[in-house]
Each structure stands twice: as C-alpha cells, then as structure tokens.
PDB file of N, CA and C in Angstrom:
ATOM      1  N   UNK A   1      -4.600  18.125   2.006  1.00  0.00           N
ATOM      2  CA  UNK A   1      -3.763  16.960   1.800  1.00  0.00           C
ATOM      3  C   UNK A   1      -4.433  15.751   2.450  1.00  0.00           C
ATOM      4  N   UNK A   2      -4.699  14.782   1.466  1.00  0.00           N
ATOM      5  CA  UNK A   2      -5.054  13.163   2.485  1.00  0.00           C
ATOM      6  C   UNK A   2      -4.057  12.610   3.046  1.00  0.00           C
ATOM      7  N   UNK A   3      -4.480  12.145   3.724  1.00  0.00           N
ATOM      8  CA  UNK A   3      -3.429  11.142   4.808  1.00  0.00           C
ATOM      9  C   UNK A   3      -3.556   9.801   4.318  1.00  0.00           C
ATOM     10  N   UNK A   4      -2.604   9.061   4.120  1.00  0.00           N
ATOM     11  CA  UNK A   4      -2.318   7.636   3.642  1.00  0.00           C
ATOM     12  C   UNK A   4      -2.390   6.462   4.854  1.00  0.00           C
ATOM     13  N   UNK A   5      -2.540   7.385   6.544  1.00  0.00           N
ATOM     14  CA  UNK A   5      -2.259   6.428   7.383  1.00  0.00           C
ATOM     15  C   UNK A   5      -4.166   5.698   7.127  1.00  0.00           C
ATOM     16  N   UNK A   6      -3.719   4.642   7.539  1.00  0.00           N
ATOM     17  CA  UNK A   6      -5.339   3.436   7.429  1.00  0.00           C
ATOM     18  C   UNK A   6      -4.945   1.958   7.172  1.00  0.00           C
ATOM     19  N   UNK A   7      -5.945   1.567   6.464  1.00  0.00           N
ATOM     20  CA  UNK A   7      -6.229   0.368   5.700  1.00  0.00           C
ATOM     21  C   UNK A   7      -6.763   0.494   4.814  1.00  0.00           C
ATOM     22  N   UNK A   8      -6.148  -0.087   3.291  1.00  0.00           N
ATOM     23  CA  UNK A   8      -6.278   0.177   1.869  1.00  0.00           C
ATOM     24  C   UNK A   8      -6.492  -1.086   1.149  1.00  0.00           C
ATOM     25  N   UNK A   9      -7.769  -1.497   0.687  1.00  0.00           N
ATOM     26  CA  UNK A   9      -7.995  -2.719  -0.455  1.00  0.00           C
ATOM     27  C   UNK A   9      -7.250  -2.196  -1.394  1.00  0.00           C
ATOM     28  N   UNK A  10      -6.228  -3.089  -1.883  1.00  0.00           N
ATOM     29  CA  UNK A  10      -5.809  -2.571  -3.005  1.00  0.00           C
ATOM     30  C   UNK A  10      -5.127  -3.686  -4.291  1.00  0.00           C
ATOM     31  N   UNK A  11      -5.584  -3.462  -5.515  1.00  0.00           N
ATOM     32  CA  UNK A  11      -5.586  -4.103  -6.903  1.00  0.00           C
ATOM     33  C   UNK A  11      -4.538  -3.816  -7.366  1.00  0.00           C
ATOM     34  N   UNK A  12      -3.327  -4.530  -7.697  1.00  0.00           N
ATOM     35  CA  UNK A  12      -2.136  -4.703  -8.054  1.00  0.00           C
ATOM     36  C   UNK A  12      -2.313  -5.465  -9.746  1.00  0.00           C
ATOM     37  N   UNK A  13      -1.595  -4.819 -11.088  1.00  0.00           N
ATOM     38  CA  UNK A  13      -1.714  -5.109 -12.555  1.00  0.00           C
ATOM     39  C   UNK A  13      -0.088  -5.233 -12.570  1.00  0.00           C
ATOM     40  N   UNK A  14       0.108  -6.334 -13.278  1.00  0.00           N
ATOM     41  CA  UNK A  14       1.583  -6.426 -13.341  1.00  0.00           C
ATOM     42  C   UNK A  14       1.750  -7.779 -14.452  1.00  0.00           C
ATOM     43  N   UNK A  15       2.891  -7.792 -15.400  1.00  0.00           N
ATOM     44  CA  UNK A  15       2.918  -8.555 -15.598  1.00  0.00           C
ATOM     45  C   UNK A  15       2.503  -9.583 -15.550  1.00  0.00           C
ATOM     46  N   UNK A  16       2.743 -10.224 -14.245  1.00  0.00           N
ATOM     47  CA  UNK A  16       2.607 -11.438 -13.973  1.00  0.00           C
ATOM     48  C   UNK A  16       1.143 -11.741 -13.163  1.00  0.00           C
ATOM     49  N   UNK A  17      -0.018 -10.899 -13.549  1.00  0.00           N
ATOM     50  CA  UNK A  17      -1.204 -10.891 -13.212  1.00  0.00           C
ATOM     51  C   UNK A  17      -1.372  -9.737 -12.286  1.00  0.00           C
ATOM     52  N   UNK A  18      -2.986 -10.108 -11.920  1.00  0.00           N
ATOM     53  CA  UNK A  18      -3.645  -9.320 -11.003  1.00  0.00           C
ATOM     54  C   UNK A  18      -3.632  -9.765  -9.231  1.00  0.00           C
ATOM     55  N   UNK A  19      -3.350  -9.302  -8.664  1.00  0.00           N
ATOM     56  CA  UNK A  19      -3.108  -9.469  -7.233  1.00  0.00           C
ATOM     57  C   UNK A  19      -4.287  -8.533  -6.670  1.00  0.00           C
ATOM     58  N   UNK A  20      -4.796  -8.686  -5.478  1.00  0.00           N
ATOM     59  CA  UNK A  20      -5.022  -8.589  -4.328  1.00  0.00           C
ATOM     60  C   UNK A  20      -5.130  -8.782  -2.833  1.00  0.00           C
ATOM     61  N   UNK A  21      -4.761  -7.266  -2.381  1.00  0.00           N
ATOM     62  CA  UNK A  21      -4.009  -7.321  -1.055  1.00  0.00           C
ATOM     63  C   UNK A  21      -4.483  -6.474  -0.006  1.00  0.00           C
ATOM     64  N   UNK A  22      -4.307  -6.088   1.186  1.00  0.00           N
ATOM     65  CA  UNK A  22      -4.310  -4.800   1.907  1.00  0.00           C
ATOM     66  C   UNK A  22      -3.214  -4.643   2.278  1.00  0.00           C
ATOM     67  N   UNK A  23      -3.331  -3.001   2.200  1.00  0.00           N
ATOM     68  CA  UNK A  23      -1.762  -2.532   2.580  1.00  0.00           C
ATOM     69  C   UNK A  23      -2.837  -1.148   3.780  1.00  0.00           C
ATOM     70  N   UNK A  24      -1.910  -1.796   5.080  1.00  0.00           N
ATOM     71  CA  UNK A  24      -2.067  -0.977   6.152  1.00  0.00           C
ATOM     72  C   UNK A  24      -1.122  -0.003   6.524  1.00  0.00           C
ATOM     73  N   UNK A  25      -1.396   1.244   6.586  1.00  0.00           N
ATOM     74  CA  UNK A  25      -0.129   2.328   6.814  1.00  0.00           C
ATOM     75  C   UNK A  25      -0.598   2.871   8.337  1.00  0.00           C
ATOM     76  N   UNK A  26       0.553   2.747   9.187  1.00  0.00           N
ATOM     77  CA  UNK A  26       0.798   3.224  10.495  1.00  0.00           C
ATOM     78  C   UNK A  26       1.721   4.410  10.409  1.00  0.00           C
ATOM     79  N   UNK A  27       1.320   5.328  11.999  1.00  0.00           N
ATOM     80  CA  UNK A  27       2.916   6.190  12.124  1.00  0.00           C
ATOM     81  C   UNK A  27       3.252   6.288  13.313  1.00  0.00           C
ATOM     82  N   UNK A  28       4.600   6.456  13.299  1.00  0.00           N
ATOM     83  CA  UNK A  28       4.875   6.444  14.891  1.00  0.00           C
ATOM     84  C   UNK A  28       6.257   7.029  14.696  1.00  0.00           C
ATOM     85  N   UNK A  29       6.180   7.993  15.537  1.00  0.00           N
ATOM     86  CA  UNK A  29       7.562   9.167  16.211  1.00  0.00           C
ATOM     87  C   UNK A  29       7.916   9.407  14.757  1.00  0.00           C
ATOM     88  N   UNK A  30       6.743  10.010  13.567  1.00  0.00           N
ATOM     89  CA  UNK A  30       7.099  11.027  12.437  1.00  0.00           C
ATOM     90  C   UNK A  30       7.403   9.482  11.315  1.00  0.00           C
ATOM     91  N   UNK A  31       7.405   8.955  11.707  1.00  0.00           N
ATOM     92  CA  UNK A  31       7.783   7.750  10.512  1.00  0.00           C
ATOM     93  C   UNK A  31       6.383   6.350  10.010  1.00  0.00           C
ATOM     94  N   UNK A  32       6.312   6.758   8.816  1.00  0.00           N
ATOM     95  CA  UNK A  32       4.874   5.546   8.481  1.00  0.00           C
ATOM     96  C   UNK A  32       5.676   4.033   7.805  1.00  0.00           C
ATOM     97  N   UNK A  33       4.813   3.429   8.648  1.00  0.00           N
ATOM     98  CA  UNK A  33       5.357   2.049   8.279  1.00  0.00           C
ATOM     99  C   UNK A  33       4.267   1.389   7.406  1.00  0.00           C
ATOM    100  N   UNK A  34       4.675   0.214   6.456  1.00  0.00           N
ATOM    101  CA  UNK A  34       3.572  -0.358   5.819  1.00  0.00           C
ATOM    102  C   UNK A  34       3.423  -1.825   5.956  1.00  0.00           C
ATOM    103  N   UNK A  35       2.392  -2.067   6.366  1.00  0.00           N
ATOM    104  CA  UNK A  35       2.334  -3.719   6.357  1.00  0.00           C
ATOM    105  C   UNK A  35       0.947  -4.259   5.247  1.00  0.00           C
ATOM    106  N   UNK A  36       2.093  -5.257   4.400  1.00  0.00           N
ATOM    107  CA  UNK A  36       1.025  -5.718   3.563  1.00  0.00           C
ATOM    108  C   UNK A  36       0.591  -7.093   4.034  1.00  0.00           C
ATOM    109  N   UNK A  37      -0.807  -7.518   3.423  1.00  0.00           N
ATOM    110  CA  UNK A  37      -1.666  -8.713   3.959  1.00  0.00           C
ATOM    111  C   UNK A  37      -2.246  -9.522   2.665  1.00  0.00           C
ATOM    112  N   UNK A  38      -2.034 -10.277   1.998  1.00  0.00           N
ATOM    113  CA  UNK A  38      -2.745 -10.916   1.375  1.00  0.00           C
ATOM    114  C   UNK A  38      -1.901 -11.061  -0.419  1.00  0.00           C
ATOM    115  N   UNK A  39      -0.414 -10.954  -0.092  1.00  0.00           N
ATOM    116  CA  UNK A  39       0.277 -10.818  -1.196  1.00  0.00           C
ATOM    117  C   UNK A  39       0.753 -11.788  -1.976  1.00  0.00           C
ATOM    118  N   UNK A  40       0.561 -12.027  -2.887  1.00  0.00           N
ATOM    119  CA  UNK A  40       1.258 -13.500  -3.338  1.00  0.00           C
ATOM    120  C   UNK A  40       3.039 -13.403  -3.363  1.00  0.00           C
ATOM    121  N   UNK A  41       3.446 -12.701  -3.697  1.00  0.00           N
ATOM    122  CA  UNK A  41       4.829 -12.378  -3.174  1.00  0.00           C
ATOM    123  C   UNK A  41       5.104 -11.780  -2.052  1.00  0.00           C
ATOM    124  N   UNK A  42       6.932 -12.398  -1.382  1.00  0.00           N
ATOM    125  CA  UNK A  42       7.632 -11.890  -0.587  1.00  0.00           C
ATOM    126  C   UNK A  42       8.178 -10.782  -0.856  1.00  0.00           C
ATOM    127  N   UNK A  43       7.526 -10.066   0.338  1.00  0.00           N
ATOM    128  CA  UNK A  43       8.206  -8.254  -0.064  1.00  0.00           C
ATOM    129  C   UNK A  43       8.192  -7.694   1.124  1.00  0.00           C
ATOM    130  N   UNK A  44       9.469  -6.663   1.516  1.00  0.00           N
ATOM    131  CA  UNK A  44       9.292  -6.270   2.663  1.00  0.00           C
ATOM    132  C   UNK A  44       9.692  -4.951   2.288  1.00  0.00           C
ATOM    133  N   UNK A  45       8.236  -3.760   2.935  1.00  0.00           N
ATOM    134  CA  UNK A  45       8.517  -2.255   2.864  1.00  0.00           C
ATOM    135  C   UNK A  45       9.898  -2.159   3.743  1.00  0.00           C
ATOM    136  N   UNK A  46      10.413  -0.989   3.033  1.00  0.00           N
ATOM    137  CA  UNK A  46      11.506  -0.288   3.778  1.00  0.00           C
ATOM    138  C   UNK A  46      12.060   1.015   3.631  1.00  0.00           C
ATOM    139  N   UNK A  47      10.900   1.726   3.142  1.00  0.00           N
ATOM    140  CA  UNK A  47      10.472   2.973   3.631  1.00  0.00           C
ATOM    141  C   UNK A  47       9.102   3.784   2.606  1.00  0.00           C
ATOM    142  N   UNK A  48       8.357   4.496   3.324  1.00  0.00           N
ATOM    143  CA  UNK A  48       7.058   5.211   3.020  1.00  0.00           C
ATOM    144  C   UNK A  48       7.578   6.496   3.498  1.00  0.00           C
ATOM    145  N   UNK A  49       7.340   7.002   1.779  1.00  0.00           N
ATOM    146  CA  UNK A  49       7.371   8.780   2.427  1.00  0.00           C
ATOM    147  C   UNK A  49       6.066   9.468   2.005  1.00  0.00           C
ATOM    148  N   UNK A  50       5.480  10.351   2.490  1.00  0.00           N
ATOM    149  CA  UNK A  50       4.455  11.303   1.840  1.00  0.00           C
ATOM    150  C   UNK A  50       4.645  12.387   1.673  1.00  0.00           C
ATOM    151  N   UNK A  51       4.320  12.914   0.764  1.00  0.00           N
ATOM    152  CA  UNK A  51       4.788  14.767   0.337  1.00  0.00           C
ATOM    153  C   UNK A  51       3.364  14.765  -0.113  1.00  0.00           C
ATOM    154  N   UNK A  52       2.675  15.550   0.478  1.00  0.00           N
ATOM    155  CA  UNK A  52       1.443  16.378  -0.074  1.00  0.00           C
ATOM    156  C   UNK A  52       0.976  14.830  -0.262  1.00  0.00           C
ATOM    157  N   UNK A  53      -0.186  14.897  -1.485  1.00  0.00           N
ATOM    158  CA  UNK A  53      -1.004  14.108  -1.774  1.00  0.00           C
ATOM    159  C   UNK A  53      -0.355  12.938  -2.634  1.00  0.00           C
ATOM    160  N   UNK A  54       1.429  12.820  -2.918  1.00  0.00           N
ATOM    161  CA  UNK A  54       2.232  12.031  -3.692  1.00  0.00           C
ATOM    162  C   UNK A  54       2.949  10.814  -2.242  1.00  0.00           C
ATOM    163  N   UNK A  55       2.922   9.752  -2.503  1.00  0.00           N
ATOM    164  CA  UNK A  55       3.513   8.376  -1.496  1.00  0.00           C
ATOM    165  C   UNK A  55       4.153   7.586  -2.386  1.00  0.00           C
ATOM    166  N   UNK A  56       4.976   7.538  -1.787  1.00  0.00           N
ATOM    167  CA  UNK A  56       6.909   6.989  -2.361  1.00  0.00           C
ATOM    168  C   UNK A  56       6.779   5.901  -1.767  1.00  0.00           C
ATOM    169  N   UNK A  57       6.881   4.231  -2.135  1.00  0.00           N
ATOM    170  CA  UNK A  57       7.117   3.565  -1.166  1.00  0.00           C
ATOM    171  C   UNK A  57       8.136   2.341  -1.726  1.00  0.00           C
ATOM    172  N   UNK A  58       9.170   2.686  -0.982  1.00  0.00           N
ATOM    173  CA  UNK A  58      10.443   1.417  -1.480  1.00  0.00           C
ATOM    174  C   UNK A  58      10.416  -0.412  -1.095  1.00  0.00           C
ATOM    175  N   UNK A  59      10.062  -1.411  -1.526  1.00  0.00           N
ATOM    176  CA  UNK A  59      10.042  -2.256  -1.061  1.00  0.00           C
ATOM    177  C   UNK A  59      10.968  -3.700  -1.881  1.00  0.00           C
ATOM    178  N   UNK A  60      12.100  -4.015  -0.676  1.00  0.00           N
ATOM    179  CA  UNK A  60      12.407  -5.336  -1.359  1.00  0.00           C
ATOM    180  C   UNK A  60      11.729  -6.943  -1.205  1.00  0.00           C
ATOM    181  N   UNK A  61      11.968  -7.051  -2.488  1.00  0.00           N
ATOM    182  CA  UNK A  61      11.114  -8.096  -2.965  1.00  0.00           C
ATOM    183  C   UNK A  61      11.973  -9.562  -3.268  1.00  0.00           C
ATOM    184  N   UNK A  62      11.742 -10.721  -2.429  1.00  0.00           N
ATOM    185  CA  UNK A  62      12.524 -11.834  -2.664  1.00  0.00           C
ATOM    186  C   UNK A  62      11.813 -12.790  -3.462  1.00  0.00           C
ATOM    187  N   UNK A  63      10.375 -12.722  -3.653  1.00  0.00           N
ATOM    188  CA  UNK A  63      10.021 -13.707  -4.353  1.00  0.00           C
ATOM    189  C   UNK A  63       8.771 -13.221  -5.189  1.00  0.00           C
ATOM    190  N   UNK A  64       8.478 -13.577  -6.168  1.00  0.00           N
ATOM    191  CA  UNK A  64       8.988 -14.659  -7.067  1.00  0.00           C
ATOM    192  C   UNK A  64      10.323 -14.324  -7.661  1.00  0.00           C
ATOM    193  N   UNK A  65      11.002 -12.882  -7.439  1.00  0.00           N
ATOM    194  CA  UNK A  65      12.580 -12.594  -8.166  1.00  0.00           C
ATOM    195  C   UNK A  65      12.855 -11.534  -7.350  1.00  0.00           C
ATOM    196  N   UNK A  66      13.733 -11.385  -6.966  1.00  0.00           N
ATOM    197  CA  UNK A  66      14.870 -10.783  -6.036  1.00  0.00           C
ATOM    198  C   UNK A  66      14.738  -9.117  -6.589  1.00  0.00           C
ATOM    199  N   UNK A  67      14.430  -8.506  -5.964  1.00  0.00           N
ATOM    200  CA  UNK A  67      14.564  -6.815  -7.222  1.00  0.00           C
ATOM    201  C   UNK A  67      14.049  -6.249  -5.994  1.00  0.00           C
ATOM    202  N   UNK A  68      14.573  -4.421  -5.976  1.00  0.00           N
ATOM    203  CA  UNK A  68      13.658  -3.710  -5.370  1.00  0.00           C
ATOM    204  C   UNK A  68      12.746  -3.167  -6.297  1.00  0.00           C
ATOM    205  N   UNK A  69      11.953  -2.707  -5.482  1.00  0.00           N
ATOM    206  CA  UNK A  69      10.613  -2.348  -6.026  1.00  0.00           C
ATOM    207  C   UNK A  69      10.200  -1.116  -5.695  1.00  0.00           C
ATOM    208  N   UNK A  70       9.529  -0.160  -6.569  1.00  0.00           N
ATOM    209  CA  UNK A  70       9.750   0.950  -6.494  1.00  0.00           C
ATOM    210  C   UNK A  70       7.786   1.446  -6.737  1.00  0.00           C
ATOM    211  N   UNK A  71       7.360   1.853  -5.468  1.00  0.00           N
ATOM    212  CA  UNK A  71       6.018   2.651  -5.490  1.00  0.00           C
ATOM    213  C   UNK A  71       5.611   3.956  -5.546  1.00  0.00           C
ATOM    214  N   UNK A  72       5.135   4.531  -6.571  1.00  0.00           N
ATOM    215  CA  UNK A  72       4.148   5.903  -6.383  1.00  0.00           C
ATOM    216  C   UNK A  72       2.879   6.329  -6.260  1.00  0.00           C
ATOM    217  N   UNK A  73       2.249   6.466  -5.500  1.00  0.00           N
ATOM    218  CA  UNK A  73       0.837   6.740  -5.659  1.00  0.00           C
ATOM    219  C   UNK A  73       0.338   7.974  -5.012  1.00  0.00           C
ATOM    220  N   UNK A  74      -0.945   7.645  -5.793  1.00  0.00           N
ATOM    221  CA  UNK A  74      -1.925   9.521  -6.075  1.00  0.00           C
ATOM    222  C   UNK A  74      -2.450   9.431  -5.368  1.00  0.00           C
ATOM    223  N   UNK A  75      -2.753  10.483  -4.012  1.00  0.00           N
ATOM    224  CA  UNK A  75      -3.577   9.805  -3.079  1.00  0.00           C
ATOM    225  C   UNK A  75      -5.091  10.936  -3.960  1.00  0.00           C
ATOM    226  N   UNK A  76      -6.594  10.345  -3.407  1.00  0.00           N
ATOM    227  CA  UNK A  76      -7.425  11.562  -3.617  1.00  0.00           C
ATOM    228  C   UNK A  76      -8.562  11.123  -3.325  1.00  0.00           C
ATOM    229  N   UNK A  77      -8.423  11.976  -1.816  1.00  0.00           N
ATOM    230  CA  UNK A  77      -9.320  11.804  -0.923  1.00  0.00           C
ATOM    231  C   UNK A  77      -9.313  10.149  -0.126  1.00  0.00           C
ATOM    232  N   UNK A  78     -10.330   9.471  -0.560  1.00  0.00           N
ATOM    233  CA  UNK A  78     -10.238   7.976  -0.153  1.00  0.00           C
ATOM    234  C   UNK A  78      -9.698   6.891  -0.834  1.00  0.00           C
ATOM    235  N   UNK A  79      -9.813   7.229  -2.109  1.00  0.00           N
ATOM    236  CA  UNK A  79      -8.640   6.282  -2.971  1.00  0.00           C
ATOM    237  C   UNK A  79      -7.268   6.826  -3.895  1.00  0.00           C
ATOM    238  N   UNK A  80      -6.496   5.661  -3.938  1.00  0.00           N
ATOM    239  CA  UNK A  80      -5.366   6.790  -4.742  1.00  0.00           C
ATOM    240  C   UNK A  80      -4.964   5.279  -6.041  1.00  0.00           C
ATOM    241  N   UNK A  81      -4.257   5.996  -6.795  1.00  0.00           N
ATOM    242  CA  UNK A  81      -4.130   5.226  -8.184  1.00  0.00           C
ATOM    243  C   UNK A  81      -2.243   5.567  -8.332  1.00  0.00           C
ATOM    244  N   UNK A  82      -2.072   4.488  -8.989  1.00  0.00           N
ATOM    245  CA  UNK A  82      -0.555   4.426  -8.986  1.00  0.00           C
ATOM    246  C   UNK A  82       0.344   3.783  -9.809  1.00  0.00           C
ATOM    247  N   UNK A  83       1.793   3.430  -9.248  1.00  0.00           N
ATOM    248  CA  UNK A  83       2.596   2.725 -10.259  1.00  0.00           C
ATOM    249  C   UNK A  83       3.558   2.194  -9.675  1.00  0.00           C
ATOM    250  N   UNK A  84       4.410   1.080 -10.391  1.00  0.00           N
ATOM    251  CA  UNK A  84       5.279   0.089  -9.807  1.00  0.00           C
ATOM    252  C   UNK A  84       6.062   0.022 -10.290  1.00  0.00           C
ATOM    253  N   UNK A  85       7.368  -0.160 -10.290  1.00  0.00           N
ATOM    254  CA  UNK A  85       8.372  -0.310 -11.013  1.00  0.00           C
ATOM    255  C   UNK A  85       9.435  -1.434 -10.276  1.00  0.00           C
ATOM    256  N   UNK A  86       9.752  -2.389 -11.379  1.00  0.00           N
ATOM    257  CA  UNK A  86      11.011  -3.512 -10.791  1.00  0.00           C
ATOM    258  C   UNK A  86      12.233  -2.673 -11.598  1.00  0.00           C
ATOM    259  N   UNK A  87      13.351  -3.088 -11.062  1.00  0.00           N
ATOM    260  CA  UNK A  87      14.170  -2.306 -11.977  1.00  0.00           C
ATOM    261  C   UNK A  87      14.588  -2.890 -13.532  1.00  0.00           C
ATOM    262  N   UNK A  88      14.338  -4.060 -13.706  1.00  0.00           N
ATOM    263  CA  UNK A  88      14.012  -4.693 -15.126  1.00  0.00           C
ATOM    264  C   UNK A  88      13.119  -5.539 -15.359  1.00  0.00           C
ATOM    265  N   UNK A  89      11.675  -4.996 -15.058  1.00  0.00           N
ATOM    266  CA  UNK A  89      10.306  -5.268 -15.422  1.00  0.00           C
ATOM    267  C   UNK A  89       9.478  -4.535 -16.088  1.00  0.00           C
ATOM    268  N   UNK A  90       8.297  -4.802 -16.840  1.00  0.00           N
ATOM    269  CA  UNK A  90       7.963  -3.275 -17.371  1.00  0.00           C
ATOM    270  C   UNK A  90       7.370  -2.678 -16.047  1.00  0.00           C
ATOM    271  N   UNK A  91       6.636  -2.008 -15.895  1.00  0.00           N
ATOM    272  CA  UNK A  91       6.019  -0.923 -15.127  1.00  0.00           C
ATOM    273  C   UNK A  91       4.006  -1.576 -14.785  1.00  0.00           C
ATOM    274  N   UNK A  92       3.546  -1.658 -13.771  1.00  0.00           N
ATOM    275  CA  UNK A  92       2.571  -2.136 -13.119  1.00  0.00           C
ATOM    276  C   UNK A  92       1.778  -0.948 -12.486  1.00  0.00           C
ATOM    277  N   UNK A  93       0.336  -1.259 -12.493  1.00  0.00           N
ATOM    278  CA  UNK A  93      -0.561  -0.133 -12.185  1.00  0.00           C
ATOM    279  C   UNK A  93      -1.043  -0.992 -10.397  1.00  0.00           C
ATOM    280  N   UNK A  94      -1.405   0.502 -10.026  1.00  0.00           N
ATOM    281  CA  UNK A  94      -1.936   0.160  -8.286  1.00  0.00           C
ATOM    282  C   UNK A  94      -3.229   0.799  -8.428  1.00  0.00           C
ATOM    283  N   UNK A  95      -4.621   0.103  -7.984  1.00  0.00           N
ATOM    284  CA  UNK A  95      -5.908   0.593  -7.581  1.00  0.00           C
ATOM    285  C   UNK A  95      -5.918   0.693  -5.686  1.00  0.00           C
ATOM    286  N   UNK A  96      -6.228   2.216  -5.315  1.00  0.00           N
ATOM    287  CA  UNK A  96      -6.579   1.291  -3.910  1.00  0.00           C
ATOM    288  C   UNK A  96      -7.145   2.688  -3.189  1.00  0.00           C
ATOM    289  N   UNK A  97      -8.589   1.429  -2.614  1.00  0.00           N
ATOM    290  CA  UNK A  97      -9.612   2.011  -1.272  1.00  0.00           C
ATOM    291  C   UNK A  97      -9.553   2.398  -0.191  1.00  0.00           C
ATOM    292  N   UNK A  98      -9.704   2.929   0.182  1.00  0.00           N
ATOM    293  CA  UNK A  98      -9.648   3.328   1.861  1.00  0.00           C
ATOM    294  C   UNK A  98     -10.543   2.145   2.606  1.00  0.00           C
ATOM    295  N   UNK A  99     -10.582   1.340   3.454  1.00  0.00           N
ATOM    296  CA  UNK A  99     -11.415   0.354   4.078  1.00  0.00           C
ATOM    297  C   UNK A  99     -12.039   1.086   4.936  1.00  0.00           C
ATOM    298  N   UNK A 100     -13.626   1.074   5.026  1.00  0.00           N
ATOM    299  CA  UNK A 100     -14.312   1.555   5.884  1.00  0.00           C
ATOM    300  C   UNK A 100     -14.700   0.605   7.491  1.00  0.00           C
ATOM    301  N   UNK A 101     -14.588   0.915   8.358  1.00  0.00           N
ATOM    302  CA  UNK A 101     -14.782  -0.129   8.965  1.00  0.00           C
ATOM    303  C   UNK A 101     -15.981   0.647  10.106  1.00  0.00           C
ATOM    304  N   UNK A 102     -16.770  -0.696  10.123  1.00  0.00           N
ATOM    305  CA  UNK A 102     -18.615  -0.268  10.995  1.00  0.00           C
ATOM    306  C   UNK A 102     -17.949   0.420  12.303  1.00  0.00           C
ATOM    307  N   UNK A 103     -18.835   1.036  12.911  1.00  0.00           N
ATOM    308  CA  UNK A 103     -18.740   1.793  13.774  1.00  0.00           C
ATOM    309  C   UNK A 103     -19.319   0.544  15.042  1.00  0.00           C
ATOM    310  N   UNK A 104     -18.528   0.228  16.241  1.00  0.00           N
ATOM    311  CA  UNK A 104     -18.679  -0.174  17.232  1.00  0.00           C
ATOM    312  C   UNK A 104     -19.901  -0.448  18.097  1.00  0.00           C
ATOM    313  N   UNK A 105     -20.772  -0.902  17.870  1.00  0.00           N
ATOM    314  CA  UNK A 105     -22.173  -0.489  18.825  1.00  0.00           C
ATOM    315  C   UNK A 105     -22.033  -0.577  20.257  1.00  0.00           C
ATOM    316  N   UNK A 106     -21.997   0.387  20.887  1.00  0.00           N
ATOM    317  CA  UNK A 106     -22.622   0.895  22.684  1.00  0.00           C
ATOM    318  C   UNK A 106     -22.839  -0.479  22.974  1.00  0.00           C
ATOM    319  N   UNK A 107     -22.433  -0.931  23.879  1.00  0.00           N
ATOM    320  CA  UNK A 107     -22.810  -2.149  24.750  1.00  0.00           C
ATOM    321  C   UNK A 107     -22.575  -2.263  26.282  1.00  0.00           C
ATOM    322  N   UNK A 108     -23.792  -2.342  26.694  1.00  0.00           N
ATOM    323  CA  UNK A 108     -24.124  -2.178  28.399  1.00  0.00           C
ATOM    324  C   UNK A 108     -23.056  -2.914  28.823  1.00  0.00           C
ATOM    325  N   UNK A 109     -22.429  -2.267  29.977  1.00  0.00           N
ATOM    326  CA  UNK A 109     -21.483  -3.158  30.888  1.00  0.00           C
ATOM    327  C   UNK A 109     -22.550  -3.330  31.887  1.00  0.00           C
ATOM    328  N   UNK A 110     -22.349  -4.828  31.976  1.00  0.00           N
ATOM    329  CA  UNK A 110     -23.294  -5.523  33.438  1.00  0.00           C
ATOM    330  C   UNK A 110     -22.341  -5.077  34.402  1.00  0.00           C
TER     331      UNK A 110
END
C-alpha cells in the first residue's frame, strides 16, 4: 500500500480549465490533514480518508461557487490519478506527483 502522506504537484481538468497546485498531506494522532497551495479557488479540506491504495477527500468550496466537492484518487506508488465531483458540475480529472525534495548537504558546524 502507498502512503499519500507528502507533497504532491498536482494537475487539476475541470470545466472551468486547468489548474495547478500542491496538495500536502500530513498525519497526526491517526488523522491526515490536507493543505492545498497554489489554488485558484477557495476550498477548505474537511476530511482525507485512505483505504489501501484508494483516498477519499471531502472539500468545501466557496469560490468561484459554493458546492462541496467530492475527491477520489488512485494512489500508485509515486503518483496517483483521479476524479472530482461538484454536486451539479460535470466530473473533473486529478494528475499528481510525489515532490522529490534534494537531500540536505552535511555542513561543518564551526
């Protein structure tokens, strides 16, 4: 099973265009939280579940239109592929990376 906790580049298809964003997943005391970065809409997660390699993620959305919003995605391995749903919108595709980030270089303490 992959783990969803990280930082994810991820390509949002929707109606109303193409977005890009990162969505960072944390956990703490059994519960993953999500914070997104770079969204053209107001949306606030309010809850991430994972079962196996499947992530549920509920988020209400105030702008550009008031709706919750409804996430599924495939996780596999480092990227997972997905879907969106408003409750009267059509249906939107999710691309998204795992962010690699450089490894720290050793540095002498004087």
């Amino acid at each position: 099973m992959a783990s969803i906790i990280g930082a994810w580049s991820v390509v949002q298809k929707s109606i109303v265009g193409t977005s890009e964003s990162t969505f960072t997943f944390t956990e703490a005391g059994g519960t993953i939280r999500l914070d997104i970065t770079g969204s053209r809409m107001a949306i606030t997660p309010v809850e991430v579940v994972q079962t196996g390699d499947v992530v549920v993620i509920t988020l209400d959305m105030s702008k550009p239109l008031p709706t919750r919003v409804m996430m599924t995605l495939q996780l596999v391995g480092d990227r997972f592929t997905g879907n969106t749903q408003a409750r009267f919108l059509p249906s939107g595709t999710l691309e998204g990376t795992r962010r690699q980030f450089a490894p720290v270089a050793d540095v002498p303490v004087a």
